[in-house]
C-alpha atoms as a PDB file:
ATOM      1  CA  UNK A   1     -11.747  20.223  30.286  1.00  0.00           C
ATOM      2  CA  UNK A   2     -10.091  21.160  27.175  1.00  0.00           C
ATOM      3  CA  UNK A   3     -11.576  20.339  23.990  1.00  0.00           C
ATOM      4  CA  UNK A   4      -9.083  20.077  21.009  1.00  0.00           C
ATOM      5  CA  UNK A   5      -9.430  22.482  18.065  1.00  0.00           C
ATOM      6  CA  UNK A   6     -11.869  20.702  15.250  1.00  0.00           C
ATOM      7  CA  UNK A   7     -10.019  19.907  12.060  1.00  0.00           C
ATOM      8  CA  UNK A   8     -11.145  22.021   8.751  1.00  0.00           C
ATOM      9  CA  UNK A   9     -14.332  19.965   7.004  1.00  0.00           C
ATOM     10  CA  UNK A  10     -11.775  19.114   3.929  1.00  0.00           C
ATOM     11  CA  UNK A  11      -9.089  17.472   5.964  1.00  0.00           C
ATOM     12  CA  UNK A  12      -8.300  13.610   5.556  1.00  0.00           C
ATOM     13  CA  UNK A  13      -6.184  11.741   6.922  1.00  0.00           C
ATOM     14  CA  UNK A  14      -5.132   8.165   5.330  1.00  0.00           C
ATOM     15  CA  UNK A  15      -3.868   5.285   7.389  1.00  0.00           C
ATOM     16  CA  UNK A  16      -0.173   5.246   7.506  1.00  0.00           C
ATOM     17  CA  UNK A  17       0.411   9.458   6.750  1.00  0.00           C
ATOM     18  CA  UNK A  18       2.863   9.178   9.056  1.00  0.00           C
ATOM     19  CA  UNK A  19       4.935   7.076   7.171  1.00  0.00           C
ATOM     20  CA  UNK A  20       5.560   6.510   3.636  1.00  0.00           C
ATOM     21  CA  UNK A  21       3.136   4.653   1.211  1.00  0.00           C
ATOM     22  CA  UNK A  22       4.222   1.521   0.293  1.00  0.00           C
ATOM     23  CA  UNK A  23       4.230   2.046  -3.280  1.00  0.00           C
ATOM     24  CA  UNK A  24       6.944   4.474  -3.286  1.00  0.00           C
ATOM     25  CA  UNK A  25       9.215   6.398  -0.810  1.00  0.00           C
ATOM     26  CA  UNK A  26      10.544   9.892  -1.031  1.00  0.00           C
ATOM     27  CA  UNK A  27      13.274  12.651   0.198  1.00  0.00           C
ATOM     28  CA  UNK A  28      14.576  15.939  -0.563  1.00  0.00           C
ATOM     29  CA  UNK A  29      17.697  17.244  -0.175  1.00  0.00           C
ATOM     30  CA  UNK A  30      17.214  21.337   0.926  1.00  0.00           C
ATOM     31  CA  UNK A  31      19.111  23.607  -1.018  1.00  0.00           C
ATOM     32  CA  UNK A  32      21.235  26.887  -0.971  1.00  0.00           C
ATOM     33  CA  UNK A  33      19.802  29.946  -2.491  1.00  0.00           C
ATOM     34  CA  UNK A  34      20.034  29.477  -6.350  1.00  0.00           C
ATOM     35  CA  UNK A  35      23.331  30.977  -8.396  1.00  0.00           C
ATOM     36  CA  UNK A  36      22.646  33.324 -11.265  1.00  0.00           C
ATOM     37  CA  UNK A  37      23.859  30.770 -13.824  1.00  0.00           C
ATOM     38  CA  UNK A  38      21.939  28.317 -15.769  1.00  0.00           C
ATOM     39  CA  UNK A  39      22.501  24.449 -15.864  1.00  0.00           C
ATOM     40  CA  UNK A  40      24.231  23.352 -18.111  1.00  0.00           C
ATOM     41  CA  UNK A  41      22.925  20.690 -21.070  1.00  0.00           C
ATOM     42  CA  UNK A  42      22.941  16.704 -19.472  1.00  0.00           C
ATOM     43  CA  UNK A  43      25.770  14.679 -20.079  1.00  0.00           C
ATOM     44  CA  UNK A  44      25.361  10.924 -21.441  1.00  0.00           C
ATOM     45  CA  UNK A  45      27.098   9.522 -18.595  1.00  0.00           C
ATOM     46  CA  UNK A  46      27.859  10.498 -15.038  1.00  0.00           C
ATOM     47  CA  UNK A  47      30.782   9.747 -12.938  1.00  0.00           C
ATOM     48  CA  UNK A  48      30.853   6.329 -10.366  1.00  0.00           C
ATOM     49  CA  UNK A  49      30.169   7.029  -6.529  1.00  0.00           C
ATOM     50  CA  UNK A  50      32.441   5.603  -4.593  1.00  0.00           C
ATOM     51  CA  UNK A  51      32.026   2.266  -3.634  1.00  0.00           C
ATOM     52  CA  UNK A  52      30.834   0.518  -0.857  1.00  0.00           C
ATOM     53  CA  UNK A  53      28.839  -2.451   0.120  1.00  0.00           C
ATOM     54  CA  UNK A  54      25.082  -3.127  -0.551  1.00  0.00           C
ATOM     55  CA  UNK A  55      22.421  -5.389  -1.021  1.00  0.00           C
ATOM     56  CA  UNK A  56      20.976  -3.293  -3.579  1.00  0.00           C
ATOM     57  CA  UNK A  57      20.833  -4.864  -7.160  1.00  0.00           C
ATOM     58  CA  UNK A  58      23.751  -4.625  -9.321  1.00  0.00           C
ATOM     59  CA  UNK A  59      21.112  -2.235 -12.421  1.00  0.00           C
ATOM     60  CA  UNK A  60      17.628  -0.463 -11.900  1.00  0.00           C
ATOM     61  CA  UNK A  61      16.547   1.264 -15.046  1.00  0.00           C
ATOM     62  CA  UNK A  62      14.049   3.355 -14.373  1.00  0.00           C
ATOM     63  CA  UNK A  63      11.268   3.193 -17.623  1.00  0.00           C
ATOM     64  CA  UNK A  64      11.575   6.923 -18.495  1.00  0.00           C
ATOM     65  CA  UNK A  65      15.616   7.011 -17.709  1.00  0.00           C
ATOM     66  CA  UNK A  66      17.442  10.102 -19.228  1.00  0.00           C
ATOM     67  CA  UNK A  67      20.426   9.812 -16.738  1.00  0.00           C
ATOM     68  CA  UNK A  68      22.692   7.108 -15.505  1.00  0.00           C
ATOM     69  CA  UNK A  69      25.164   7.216 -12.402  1.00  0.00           C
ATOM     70  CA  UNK A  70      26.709   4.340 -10.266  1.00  0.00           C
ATOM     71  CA  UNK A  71      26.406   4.184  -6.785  1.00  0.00           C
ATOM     72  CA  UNK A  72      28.441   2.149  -4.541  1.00  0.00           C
ATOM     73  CA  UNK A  73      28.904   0.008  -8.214  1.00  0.00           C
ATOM     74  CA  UNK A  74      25.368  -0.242  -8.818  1.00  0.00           C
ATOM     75  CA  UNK A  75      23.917   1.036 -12.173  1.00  0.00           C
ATOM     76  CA  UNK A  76      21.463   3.319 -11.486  1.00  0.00           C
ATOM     77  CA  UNK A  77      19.464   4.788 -14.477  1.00  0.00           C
ATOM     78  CA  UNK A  78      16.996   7.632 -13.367  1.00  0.00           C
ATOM     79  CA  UNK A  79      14.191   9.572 -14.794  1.00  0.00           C
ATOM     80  CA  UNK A  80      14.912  13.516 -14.428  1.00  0.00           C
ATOM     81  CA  UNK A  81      13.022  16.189 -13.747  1.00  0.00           C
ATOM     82  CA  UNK A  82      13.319  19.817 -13.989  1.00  0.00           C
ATOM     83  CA  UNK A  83      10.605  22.494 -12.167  1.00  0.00           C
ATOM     84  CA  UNK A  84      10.002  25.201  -9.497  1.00  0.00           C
ATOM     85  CA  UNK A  85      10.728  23.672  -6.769  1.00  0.00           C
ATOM     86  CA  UNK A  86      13.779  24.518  -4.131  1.00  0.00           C
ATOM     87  CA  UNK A  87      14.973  21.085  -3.602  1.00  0.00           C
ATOM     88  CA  UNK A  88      16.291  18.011  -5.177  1.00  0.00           C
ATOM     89  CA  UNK A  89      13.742  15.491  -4.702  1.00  0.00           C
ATOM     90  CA  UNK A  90      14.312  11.674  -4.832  1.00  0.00           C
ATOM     91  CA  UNK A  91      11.107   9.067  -5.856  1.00  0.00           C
ATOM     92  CA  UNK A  92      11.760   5.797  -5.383  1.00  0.00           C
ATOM     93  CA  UNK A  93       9.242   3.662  -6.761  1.00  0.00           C
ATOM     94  CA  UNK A  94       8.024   0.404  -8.563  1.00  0.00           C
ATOM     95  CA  UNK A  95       9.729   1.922 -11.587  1.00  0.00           C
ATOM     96  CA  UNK A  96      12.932   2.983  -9.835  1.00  0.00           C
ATOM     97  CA  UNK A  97      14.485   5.997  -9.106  1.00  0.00           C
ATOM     98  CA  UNK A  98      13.096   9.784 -10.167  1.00  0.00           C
ATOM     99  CA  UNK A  99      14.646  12.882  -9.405  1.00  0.00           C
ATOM    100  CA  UNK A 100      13.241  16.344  -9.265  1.00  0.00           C
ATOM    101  CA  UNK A 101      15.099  19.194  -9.505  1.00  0.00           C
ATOM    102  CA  UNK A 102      14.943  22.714 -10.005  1.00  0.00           C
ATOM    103  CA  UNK A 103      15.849  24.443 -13.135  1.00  0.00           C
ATOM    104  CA  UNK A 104      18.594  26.102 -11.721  1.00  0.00           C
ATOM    105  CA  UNK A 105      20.619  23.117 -10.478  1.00  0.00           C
ATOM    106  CA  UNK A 106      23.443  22.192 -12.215  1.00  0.00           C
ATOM    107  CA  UNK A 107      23.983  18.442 -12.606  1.00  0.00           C
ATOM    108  CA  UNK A 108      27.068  18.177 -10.639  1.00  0.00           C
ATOM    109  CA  UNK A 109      25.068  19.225  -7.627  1.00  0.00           C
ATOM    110  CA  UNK A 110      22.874  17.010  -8.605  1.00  0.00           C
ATOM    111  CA  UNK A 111      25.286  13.962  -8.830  1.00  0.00           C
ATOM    112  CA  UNK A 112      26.304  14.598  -5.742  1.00  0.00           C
ATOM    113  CA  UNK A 113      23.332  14.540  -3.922  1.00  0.00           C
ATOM    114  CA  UNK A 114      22.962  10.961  -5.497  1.00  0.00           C
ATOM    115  CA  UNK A 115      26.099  10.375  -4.135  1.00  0.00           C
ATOM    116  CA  UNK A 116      25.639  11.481  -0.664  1.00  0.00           C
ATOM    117  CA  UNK A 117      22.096   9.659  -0.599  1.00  0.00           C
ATOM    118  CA  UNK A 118      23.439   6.822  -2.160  1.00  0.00           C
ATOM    119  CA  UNK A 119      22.776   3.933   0.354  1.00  0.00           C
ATOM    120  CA  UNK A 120      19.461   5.407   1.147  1.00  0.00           C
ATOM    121  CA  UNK A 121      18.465   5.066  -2.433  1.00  0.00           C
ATOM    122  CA  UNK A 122      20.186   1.623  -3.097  1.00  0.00           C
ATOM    123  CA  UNK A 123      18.406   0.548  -0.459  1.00  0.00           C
ATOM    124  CA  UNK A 124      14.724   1.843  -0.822  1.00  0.00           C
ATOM    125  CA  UNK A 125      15.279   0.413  -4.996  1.00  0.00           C
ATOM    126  CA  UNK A 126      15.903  -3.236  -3.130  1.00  0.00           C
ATOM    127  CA  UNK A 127      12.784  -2.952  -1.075  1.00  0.00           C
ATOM    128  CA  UNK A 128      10.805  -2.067  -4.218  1.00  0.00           C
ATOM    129  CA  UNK A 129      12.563  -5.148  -5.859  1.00  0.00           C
ATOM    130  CA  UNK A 130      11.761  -7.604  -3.313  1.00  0.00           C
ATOM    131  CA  UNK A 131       8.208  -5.991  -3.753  1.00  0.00           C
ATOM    132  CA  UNK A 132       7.626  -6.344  -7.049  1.00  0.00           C
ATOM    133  CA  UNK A 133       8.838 -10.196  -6.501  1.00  0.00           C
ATOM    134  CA  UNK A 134       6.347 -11.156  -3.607  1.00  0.00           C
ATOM    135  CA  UNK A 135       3.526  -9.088  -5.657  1.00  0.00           C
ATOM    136  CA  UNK A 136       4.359 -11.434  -8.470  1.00  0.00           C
ATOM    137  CA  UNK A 137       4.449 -14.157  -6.162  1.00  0.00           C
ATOM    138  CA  UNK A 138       1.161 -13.140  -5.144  1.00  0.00           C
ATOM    139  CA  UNK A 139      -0.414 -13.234  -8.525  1.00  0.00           C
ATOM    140  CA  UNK A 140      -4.318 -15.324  -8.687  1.00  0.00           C
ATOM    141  CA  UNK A 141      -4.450 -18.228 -11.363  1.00  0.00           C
ATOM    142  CA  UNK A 142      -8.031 -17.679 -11.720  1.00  0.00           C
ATOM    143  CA  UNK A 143      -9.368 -21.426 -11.738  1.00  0.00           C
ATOM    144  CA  UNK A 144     -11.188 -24.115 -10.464  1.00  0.00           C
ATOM    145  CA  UNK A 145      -9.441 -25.192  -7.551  1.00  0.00           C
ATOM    146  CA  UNK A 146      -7.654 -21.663  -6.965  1.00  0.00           C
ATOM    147  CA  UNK A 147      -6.795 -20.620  -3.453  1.00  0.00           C
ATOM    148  CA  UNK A 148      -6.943 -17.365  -1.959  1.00  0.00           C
ATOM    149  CA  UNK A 149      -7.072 -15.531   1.615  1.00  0.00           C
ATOM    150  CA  UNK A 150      -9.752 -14.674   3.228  1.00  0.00           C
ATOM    151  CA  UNK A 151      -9.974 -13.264   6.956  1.00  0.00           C
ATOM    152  CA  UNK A 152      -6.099 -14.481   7.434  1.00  0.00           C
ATOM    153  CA  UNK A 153      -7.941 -18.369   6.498  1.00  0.00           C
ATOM    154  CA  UNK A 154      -7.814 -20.480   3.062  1.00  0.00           C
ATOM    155  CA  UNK A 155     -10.168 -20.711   0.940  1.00  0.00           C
ATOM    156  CA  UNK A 156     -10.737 -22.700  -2.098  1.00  0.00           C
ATOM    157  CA  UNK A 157     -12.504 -21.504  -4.875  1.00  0.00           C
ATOM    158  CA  UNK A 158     -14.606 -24.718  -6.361  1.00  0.00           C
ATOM    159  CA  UNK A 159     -16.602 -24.356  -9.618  1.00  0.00           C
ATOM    160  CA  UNK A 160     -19.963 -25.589  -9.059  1.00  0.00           C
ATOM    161  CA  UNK A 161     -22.681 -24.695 -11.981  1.00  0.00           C
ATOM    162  CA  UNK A 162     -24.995 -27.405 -10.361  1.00  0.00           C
ATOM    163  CA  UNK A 163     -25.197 -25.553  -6.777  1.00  0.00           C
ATOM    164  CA  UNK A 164     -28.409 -24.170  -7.702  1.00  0.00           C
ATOM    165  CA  UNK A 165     -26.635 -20.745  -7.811  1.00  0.00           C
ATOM    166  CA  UNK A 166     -27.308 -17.963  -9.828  1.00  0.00           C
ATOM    167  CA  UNK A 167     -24.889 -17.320 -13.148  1.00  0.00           C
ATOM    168  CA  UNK A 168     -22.102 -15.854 -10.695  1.00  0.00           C
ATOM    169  CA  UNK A 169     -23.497 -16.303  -7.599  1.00  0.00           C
ATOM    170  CA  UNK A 170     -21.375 -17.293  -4.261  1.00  0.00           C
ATOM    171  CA  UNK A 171     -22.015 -19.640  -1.423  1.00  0.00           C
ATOM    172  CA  UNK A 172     -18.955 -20.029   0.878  1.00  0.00           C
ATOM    173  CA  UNK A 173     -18.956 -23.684   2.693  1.00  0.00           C
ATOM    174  CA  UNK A 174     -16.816 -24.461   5.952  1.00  0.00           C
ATOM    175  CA  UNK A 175     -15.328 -28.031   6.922  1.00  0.00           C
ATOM    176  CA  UNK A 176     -15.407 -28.161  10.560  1.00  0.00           C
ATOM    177  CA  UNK A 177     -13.406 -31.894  10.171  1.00  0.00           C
ATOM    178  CA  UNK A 178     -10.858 -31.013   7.470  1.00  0.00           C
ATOM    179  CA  UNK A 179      -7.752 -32.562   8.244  1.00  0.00           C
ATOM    180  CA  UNK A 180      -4.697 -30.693   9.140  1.00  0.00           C
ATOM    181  CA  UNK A 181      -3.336 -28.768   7.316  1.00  0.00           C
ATOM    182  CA  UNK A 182      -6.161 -29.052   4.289  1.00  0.00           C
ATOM    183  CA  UNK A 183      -8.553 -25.788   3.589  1.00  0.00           C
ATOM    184  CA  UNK A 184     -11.442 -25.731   5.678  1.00  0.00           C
ATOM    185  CA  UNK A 185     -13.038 -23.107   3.153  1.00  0.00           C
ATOM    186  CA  UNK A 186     -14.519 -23.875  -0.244  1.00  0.00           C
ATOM    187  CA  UNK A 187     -16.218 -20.816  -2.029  1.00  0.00           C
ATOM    188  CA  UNK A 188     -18.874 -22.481  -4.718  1.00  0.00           C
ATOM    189  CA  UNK A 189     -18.842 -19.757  -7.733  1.00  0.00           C
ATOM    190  CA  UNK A 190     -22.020 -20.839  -9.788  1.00  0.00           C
ATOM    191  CA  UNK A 191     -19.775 -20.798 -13.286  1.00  0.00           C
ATOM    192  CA  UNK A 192     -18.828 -23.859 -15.535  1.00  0.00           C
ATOM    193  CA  UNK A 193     -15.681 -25.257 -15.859  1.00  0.00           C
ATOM    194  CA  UNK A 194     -15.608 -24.059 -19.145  1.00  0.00           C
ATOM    195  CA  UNK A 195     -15.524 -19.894 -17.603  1.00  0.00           C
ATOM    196  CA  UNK A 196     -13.274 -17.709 -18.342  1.00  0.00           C
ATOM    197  CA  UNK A 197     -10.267 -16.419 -15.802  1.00  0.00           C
ATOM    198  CA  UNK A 198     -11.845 -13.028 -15.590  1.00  0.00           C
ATOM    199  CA  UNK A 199     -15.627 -14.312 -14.728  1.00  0.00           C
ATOM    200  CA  UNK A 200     -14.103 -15.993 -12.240  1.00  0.00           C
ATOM    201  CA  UNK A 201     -11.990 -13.289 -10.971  1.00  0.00           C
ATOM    202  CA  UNK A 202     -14.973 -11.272 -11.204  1.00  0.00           C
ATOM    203  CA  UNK A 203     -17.423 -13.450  -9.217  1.00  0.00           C
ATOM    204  CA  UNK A 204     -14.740 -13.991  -6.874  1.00  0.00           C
ATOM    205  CA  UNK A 205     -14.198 -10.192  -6.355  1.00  0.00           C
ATOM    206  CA  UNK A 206     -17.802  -9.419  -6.255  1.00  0.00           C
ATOM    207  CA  UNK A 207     -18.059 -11.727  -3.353  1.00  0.00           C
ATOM    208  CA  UNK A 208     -15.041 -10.772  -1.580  1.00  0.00           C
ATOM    209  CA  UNK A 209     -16.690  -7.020  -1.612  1.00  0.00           C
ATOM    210  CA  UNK A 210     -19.908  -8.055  -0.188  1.00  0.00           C
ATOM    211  CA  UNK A 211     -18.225  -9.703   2.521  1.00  0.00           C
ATOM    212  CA  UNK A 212     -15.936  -6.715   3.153  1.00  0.00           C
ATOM    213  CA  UNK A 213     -18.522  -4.284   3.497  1.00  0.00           C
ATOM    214  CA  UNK A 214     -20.865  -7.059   5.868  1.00  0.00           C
ATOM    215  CA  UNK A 215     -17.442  -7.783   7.970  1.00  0.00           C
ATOM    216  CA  UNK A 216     -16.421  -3.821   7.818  1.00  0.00           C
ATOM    217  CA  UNK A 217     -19.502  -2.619   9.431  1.00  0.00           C
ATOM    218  CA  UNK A 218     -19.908  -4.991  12.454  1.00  0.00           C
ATOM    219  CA  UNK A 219     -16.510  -3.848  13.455  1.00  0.00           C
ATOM    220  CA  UNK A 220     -17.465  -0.346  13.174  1.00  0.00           C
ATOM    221  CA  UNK A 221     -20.222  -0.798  15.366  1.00  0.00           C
ATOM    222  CA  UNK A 222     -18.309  -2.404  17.732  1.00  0.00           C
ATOM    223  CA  UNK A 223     -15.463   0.176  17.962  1.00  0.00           C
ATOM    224  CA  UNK A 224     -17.837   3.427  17.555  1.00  0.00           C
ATOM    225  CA  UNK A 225     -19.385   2.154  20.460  1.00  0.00           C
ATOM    226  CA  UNK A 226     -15.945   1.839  22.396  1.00  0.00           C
ATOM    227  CA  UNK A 227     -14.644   4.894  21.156  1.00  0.00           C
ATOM    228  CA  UNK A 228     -17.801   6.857  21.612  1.00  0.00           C
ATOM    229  CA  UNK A 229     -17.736   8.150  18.167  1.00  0.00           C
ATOM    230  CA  UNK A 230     -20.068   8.258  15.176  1.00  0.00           C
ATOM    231  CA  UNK A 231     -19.527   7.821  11.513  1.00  0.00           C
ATOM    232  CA  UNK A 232     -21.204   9.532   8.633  1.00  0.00           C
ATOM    233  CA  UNK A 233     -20.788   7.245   5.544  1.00  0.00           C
ATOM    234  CA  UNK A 234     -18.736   4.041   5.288  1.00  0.00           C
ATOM    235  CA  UNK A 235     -17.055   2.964   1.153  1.00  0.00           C
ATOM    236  CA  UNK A 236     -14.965   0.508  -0.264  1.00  0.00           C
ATOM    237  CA  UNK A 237     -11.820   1.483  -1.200  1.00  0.00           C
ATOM    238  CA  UNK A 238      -9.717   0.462  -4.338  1.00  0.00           C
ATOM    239  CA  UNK A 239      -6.418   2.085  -3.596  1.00  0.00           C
ATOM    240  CA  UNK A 240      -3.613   0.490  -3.927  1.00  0.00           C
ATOM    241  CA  UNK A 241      -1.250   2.469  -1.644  1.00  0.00           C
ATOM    242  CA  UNK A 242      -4.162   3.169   1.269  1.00  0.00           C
ATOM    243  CA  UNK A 243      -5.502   0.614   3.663  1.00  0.00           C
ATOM    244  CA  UNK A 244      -8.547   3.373   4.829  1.00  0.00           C
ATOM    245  CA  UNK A 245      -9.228   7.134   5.461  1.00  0.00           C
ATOM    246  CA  UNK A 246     -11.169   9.555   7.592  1.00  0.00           C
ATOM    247  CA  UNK A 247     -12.673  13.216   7.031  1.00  0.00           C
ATOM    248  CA  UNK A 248     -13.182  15.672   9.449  1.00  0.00           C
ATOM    249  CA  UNK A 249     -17.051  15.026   8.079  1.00  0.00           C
ATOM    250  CA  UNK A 250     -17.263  11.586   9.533  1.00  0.00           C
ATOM    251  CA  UNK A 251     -16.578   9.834   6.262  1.00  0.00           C
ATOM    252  CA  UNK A 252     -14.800   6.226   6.655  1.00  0.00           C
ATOM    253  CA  UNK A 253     -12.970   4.775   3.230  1.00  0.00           C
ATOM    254  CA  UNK A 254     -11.704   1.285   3.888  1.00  0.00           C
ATOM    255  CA  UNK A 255      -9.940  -0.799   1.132  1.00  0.00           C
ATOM    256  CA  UNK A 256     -12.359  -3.846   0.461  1.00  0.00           C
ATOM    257  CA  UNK A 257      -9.044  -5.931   0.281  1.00  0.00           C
ATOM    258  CA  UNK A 258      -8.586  -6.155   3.777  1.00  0.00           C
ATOM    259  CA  UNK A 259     -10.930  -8.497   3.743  1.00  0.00           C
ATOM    260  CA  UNK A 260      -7.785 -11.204   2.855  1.00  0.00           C
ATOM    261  CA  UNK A 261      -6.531 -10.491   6.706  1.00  0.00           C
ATOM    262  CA  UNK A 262      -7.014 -12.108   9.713  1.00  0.00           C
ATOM    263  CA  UNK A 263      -9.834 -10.349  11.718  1.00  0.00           C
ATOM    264  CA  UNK A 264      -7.254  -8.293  14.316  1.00  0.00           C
ATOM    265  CA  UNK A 265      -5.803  -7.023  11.671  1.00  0.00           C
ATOM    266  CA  UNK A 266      -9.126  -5.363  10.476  1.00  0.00           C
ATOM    267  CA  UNK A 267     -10.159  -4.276  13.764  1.00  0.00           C
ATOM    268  CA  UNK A 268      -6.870  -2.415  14.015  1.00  0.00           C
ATOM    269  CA  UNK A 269      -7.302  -0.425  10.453  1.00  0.00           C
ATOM    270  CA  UNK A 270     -11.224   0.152  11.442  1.00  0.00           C
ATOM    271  CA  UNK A 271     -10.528   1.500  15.245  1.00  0.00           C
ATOM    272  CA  UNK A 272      -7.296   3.834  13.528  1.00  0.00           C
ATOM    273  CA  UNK A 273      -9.809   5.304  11.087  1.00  0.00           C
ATOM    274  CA  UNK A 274     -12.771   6.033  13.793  1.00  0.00           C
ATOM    275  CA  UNK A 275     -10.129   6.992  16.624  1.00  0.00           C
ATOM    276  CA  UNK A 276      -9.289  10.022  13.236  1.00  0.00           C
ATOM    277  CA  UNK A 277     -13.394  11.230  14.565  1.00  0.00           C
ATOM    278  CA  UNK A 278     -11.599  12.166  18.114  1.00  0.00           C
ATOM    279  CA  UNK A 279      -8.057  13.054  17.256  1.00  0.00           C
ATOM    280  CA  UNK A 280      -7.486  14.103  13.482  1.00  0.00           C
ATOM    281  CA  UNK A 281      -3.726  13.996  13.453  1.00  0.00           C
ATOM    282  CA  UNK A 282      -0.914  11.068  14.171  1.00  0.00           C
ATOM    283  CA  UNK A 283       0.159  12.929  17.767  1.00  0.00           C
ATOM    284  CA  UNK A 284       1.074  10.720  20.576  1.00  0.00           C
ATOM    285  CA  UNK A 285      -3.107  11.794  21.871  1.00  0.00           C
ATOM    286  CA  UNK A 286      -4.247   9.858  18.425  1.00  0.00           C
ATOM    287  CA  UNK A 287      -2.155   6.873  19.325  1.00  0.00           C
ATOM    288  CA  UNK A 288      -3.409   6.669  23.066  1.00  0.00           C
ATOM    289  CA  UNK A 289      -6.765   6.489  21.486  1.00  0.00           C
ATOM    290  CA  UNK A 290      -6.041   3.567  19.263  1.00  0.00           C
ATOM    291  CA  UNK A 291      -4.177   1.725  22.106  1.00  0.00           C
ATOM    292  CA  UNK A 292      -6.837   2.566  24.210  1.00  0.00           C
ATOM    293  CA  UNK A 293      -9.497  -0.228  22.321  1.00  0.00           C
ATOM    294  CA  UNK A 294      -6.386  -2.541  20.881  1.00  0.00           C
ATOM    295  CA  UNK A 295      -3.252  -2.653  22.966  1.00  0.00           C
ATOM    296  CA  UNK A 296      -1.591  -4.470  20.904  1.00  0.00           C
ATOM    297  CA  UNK A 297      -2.113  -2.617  18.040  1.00  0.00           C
ATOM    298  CA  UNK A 298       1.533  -2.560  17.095  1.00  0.00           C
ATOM    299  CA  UNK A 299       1.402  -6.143  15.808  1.00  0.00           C
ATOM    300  CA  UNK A 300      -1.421  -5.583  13.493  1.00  0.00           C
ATOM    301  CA  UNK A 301      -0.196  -2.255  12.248  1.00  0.00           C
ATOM    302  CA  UNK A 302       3.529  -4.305  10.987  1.00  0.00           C
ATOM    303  CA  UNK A 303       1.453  -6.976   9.506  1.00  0.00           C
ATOM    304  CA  UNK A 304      -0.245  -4.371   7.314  1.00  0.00           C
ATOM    305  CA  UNK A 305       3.521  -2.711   6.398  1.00  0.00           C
ATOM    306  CA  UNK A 306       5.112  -6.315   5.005  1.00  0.00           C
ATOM    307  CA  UNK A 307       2.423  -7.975   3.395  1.00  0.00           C
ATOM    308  CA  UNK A 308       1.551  -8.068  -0.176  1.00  0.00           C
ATOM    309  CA  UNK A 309      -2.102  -8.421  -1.505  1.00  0.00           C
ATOM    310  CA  UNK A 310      -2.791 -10.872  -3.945  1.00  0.00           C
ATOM    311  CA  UNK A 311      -3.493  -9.252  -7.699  1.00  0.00           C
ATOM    312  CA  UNK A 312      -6.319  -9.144  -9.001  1.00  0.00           C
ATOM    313  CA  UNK A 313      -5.566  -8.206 -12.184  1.00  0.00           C
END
């Protein structure tokens, strides 16, 4: 039987390589072999694309903006920048658009790749638009009373300095004959009313981590023992544009925010991380190994790409 070829100890692999993170999306545009002339000094304004219809908004403004084009009648204001590189590179992020280019690119060239990329762009700046609204839509009012997710459930976070709990301390509660439609989950945070937002978020947090790592490695277990793999170390992840990661070592990094989703949903990012111990790659092998301990893994995978966390800051 043929064994594949072990991946070098320093190679990683983060859930979702094969597509783009969901904080920001990128392309280049290849280029011809550079002319011996130098660009010449940016121009206040650039000329209008022609137009066409999108959804995109009607101005994006990126923070750091030097340059300003419109595409398909869209004001686009862009941060440029010049380097050693031998494309034109396009950033689209929570801030908007950035280009990269390299020094010897004149602008025209570079207004026209705009142009010719110009519904890509218009429509990657709408994505990060509706983004930035659900994330603020997702935004904790850290109260008494507050909701939250937690394993793809509601739960209510009740201030409760009489619980017998320790300045902080958590004890989650679960209402078996809630009515429908009304939170079967209280979380008792042993704070007064009289706490500040950020002790609350803080106990709050603090909990939800404990609970991440307790729910993270019974589902390890289970799928190392389905996969027939072992893991070196397990830690809690903070990122904010990775969901886990695997080493070639046997390291496992899983964001502790997971924790908000339903249960499938975590068994999907835990058995894509482990199945990285047998196949360290995203070929058509790695998926077979994933569908090979959740079928369905599809399902779980889109729920990851379209939702937003709440913020916890």
């Amino acid at each position: 039987m043929t064994r594949p070829v072990p991946a070098p100890r320093s190679m990683q692999l983060s859930l979702f390589d094969d597509g783009s993170p969901a904080s920001h999306t990128l392309m280049s545009v290849p280029l011809d072999a550079p002319p011996m002339v130098s660009a010449p000094a940016p121009t206040p304004r650039l000329p209008a694309a022609p137009a066409s219809p999108s959804a995109a908004p009607a101005v994006s403004r990126h923070p750091q903006a030097q340059r300003e084009i419109r595409l398909s009648g869209h004001l686009v204001a862009y941060a440029l920048k010049r380097g050693r590189r031998r494309s034109i590179g396009f950033v689209v992020g929570m801030d908007g658009l950035s280009v990269s280019a390299p020094k010897w690119v004149g602008l025209a060239e570079i207004d026209g790749a705009l142009v010719e990329k110009g519904d890509w762009i218009l429509r990657k700046l709408r994505e990060q638009q509706d983004r930035a609204r659900r994330l603020q839509a997702a935004k904790v009012e850290w109260r008494d009373g507050t909701t939250i997710p937690y394993l793809g459930d509601t739960l209510i976070v009740v201030l409760d300095a009489r619980a017998g709990l320790k300045p902080g301390g958590a004890v989650l509660n679960s209402d078996a004959a809630a009515l429908p439609g009304v939170p079967r989950l209280t979380l008792h945070i042993g704070l007064p009313h009289t706490a500040t937002p950020e002790q609350i978020r803080d106990s709050v947090q603090s909990w939800l981590q404990r609970e991440a790592r307790r729910v993270f490695e019974d589902r390890c277990r289970h799928f190392t023992q389905l996969l027939g793999v072992q893991y070196k170390r397990l830690s809690l992840s903070s990122a904010q544009t990775r969901w886990g990661s695997a080493s070639a070592d046997g390291s496992i990094r899983l964001n502790w925010r997971l924790i908000h989703f339903a249960l499938s949903t975590i068994d999907y990012v835990v058995a894509h991380e482990l199945a990285h111990l047998r196949e360290m790659n995203h070929s058509p092998r790695f998926w077979d190994v994933v569908r090979s301990v959740m079928p369905d893994f599809e399902k779980a995978r889109g729920t990851l790409k379209d939702d937003v966390l709440p913020a916890f800051d």
